[in-house]
N, C-alpha and C. Protein backbone atom coordinates (compact mmCIF):
# COMPACT_ATOMS: atom_id res chain seq x y z
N UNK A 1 -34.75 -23.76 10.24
CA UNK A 1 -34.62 -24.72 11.31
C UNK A 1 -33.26 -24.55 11.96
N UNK A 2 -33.84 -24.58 13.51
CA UNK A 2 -31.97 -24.91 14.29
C UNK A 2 -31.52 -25.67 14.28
N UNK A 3 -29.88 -25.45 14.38
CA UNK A 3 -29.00 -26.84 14.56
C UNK A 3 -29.02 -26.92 15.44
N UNK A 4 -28.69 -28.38 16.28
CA UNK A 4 -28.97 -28.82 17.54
C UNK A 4 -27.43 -29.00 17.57
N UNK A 5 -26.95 -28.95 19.00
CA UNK A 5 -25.53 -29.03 19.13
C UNK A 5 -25.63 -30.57 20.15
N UNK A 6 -24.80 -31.57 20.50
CA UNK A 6 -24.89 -32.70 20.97
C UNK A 6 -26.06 -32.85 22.13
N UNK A 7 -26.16 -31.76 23.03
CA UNK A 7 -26.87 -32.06 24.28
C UNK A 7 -28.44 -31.50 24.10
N UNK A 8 -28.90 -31.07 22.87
CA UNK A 8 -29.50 -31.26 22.02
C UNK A 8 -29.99 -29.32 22.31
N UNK A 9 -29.18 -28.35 23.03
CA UNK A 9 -29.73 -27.11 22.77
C UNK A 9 -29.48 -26.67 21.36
N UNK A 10 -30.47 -25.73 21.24
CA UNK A 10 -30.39 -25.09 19.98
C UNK A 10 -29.22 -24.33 19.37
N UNK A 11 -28.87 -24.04 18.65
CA UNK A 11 -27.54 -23.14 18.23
C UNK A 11 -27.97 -21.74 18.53
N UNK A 12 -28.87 -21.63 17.81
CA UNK A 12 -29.97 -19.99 17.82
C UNK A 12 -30.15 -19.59 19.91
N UNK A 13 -30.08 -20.64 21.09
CA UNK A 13 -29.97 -19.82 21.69
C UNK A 13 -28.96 -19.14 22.08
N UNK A 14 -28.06 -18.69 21.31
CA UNK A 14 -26.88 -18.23 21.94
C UNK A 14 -26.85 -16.74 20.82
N UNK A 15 -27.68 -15.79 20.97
CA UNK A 15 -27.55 -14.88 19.77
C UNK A 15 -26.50 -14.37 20.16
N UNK A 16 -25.78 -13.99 20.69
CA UNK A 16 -24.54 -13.11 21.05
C UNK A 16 -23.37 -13.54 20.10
N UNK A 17 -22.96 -14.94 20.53
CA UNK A 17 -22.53 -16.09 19.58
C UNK A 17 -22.40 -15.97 18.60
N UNK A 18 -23.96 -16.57 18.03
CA UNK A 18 -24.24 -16.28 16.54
C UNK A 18 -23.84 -14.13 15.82
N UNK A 19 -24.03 -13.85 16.89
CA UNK A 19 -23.87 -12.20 16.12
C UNK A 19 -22.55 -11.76 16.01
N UNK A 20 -21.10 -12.34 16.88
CA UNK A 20 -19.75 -12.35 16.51
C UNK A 20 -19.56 -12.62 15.77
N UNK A 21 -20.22 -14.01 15.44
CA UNK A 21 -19.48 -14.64 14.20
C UNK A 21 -20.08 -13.95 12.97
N UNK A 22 -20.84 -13.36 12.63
CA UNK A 22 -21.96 -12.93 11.64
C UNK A 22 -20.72 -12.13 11.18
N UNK A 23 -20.13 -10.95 12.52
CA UNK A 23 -19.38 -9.74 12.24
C UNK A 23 -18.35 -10.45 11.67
N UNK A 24 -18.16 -11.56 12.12
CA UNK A 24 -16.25 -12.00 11.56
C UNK A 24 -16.23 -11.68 10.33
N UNK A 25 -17.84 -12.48 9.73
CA UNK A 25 -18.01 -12.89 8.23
C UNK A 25 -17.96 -11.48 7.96
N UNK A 26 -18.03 -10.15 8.06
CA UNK A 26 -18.59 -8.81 7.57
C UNK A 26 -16.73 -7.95 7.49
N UNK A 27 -15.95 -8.11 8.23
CA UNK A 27 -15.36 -7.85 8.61
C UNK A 27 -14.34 -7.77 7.52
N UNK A 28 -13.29 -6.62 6.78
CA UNK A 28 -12.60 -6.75 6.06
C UNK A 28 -11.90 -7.59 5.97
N UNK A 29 -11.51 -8.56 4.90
CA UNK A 29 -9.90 -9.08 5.42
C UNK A 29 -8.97 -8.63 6.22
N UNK A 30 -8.03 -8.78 6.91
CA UNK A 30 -6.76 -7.76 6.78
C UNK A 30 -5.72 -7.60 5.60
N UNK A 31 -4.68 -6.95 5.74
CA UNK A 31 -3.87 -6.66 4.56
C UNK A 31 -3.40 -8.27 4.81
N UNK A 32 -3.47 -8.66 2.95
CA UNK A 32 -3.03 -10.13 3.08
C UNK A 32 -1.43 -10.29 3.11
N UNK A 33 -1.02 -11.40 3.66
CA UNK A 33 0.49 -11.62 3.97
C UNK A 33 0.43 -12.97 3.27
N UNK A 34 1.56 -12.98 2.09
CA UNK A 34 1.92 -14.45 1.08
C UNK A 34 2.79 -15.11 1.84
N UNK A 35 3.04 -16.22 1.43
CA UNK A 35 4.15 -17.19 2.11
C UNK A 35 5.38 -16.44 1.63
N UNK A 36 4.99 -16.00 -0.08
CA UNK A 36 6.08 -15.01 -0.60
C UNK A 36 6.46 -14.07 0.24
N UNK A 37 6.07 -12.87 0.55
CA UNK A 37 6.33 -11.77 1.39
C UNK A 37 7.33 -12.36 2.66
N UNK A 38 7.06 -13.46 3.32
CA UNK A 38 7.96 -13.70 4.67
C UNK A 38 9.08 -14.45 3.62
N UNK A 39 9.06 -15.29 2.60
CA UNK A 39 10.59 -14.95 2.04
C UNK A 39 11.05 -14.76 1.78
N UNK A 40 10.50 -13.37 1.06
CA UNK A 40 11.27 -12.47 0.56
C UNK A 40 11.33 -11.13 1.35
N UNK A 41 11.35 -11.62 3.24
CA UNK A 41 11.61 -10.64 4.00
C UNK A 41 10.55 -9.23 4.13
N UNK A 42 9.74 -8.96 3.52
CA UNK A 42 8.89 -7.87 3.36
C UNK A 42 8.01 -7.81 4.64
N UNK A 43 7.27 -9.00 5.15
CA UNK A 43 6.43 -9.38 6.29
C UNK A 43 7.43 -10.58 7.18
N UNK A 44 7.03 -10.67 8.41
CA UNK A 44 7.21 -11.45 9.41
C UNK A 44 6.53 -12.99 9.31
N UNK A 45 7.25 -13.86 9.63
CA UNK A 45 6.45 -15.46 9.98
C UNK A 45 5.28 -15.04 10.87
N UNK A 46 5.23 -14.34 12.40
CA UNK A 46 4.36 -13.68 12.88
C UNK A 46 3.10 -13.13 12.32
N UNK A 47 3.38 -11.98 11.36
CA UNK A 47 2.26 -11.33 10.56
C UNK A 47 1.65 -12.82 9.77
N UNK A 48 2.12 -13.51 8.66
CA UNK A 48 2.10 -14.56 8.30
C UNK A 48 0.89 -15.26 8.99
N UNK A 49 1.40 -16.05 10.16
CA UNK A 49 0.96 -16.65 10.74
C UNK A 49 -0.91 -15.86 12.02
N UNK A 50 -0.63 -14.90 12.11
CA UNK A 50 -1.38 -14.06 12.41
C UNK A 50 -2.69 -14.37 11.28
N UNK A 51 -2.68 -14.10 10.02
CA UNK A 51 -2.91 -13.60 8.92
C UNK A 51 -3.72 -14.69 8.77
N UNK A 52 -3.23 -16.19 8.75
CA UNK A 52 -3.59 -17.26 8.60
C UNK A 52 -4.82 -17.62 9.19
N UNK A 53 -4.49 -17.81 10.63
CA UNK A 53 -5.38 -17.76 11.92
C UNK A 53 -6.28 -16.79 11.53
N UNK A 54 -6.48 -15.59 11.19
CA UNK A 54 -7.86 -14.99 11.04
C UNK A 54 -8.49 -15.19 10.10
N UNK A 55 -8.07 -15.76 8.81
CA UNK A 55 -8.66 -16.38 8.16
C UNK A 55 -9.29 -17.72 7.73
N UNK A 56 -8.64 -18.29 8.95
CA UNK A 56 -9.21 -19.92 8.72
C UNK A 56 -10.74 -19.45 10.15
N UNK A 57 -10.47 -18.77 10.81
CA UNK A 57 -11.65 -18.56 11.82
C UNK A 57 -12.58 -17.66 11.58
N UNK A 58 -12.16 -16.75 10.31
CA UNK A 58 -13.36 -16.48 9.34
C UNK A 58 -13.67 -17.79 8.25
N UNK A 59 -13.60 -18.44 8.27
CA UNK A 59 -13.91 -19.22 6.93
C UNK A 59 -14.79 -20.22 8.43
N UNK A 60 -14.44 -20.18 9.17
CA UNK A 60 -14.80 -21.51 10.06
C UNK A 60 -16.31 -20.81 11.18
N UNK A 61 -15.90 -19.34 11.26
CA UNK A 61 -17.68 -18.91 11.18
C UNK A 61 -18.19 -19.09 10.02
N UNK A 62 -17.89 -18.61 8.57
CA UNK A 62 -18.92 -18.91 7.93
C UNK A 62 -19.80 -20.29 7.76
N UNK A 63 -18.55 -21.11 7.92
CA UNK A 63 -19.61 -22.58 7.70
C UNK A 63 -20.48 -22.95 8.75
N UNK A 64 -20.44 -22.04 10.09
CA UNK A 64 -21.07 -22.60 11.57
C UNK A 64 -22.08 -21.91 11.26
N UNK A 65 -22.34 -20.67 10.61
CA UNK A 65 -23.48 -20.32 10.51
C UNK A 65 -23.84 -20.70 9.59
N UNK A 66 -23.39 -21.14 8.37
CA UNK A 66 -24.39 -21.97 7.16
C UNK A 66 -25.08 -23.25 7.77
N UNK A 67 -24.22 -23.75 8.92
CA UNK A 67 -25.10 -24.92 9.36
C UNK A 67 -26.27 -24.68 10.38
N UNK A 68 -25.92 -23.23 10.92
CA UNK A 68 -26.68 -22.84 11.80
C UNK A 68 -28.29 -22.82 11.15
N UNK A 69 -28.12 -21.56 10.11
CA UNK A 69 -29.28 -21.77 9.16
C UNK A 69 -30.01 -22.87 8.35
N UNK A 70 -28.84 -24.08 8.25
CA UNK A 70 -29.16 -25.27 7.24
C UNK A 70 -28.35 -26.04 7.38
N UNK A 71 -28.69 -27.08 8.09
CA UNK A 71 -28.12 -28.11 9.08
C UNK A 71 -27.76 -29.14 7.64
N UNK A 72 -28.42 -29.21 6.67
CA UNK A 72 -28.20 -30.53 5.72
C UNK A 72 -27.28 -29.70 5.00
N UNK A 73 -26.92 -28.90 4.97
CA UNK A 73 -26.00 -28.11 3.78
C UNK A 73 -24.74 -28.82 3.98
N UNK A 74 -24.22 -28.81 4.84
CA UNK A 74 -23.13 -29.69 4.79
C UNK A 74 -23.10 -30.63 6.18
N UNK A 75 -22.17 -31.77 5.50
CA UNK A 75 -22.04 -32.75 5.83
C UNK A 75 -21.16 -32.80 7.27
N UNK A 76 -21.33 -33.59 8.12
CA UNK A 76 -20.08 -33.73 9.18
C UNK A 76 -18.81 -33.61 8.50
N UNK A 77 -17.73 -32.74 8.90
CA UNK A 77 -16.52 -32.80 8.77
C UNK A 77 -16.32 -32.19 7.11
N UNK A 78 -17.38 -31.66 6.54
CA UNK A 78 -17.24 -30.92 5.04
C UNK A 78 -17.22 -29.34 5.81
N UNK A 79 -16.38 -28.97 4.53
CA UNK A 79 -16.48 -27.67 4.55
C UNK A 79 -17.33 -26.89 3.53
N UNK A 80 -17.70 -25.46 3.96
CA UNK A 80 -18.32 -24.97 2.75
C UNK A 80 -16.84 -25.07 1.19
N UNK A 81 -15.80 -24.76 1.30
CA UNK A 81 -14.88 -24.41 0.13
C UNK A 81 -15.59 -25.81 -0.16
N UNK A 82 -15.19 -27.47 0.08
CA UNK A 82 -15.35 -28.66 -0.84
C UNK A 82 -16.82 -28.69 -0.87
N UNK A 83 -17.86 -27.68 -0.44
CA UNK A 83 -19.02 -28.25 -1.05
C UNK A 83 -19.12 -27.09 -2.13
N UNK A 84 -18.65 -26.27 -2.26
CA UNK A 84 -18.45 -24.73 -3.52
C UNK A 84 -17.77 -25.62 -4.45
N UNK A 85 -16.74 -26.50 -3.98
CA UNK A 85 -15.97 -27.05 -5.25
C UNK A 85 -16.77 -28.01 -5.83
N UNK A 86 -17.30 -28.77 -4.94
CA UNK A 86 -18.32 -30.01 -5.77
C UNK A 86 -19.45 -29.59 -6.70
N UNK A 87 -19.53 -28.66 -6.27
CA UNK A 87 -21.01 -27.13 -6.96
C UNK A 87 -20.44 -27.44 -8.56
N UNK A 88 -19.16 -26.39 -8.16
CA UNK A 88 -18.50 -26.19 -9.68
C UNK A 88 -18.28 -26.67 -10.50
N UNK A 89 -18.14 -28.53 -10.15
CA UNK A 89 -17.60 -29.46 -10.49
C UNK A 89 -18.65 -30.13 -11.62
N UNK A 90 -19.94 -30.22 -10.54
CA UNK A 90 -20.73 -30.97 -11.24
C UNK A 90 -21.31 -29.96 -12.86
């Protein structure tokens, strides 16, 4: 089933959309940058911060398409990590 987005179109019509984000999820990490590394001078706040940003917008396709596929999987304003943690938990 599709998720409906407020004005009630489907998510699924936008395959282009949906197929970026698919790639984000496919997509190597990049070389990771620690908070360590920028203070201990090795990497840049830049790289750092770079580093960050592509990983919170990979983590933030994956959950658009988990809802894409399965709208009850998570909740308004949950993420997949606190519903993996509640998994583990229970």
């Amino acid at each position: 089933m599709a998720s409906l987005m407020e004005n009630g179109t489907s998510v699924l019509h936008y395959p282009a959309a949906l197929y970026r984000m698919a790639l984000t999820t496919k997509v190597p990490p990049e070389d990771p940058v620690t908070h360590e590394d920028v203070i201990a001078k090795r990497r840049t706040h830049a790289d750092y911060s770079h580093y960050y940003r592509s990983t919170m917008f990979q983590n933030e396709c994956e959950d658009c398409l988990l809802r894409a596929v399965d709208p009850d999987a998570l909740k308004v304003g949950e993420t997949r990590i606190e519903l993996y943690g509640a998994a583990a938990r229970a």
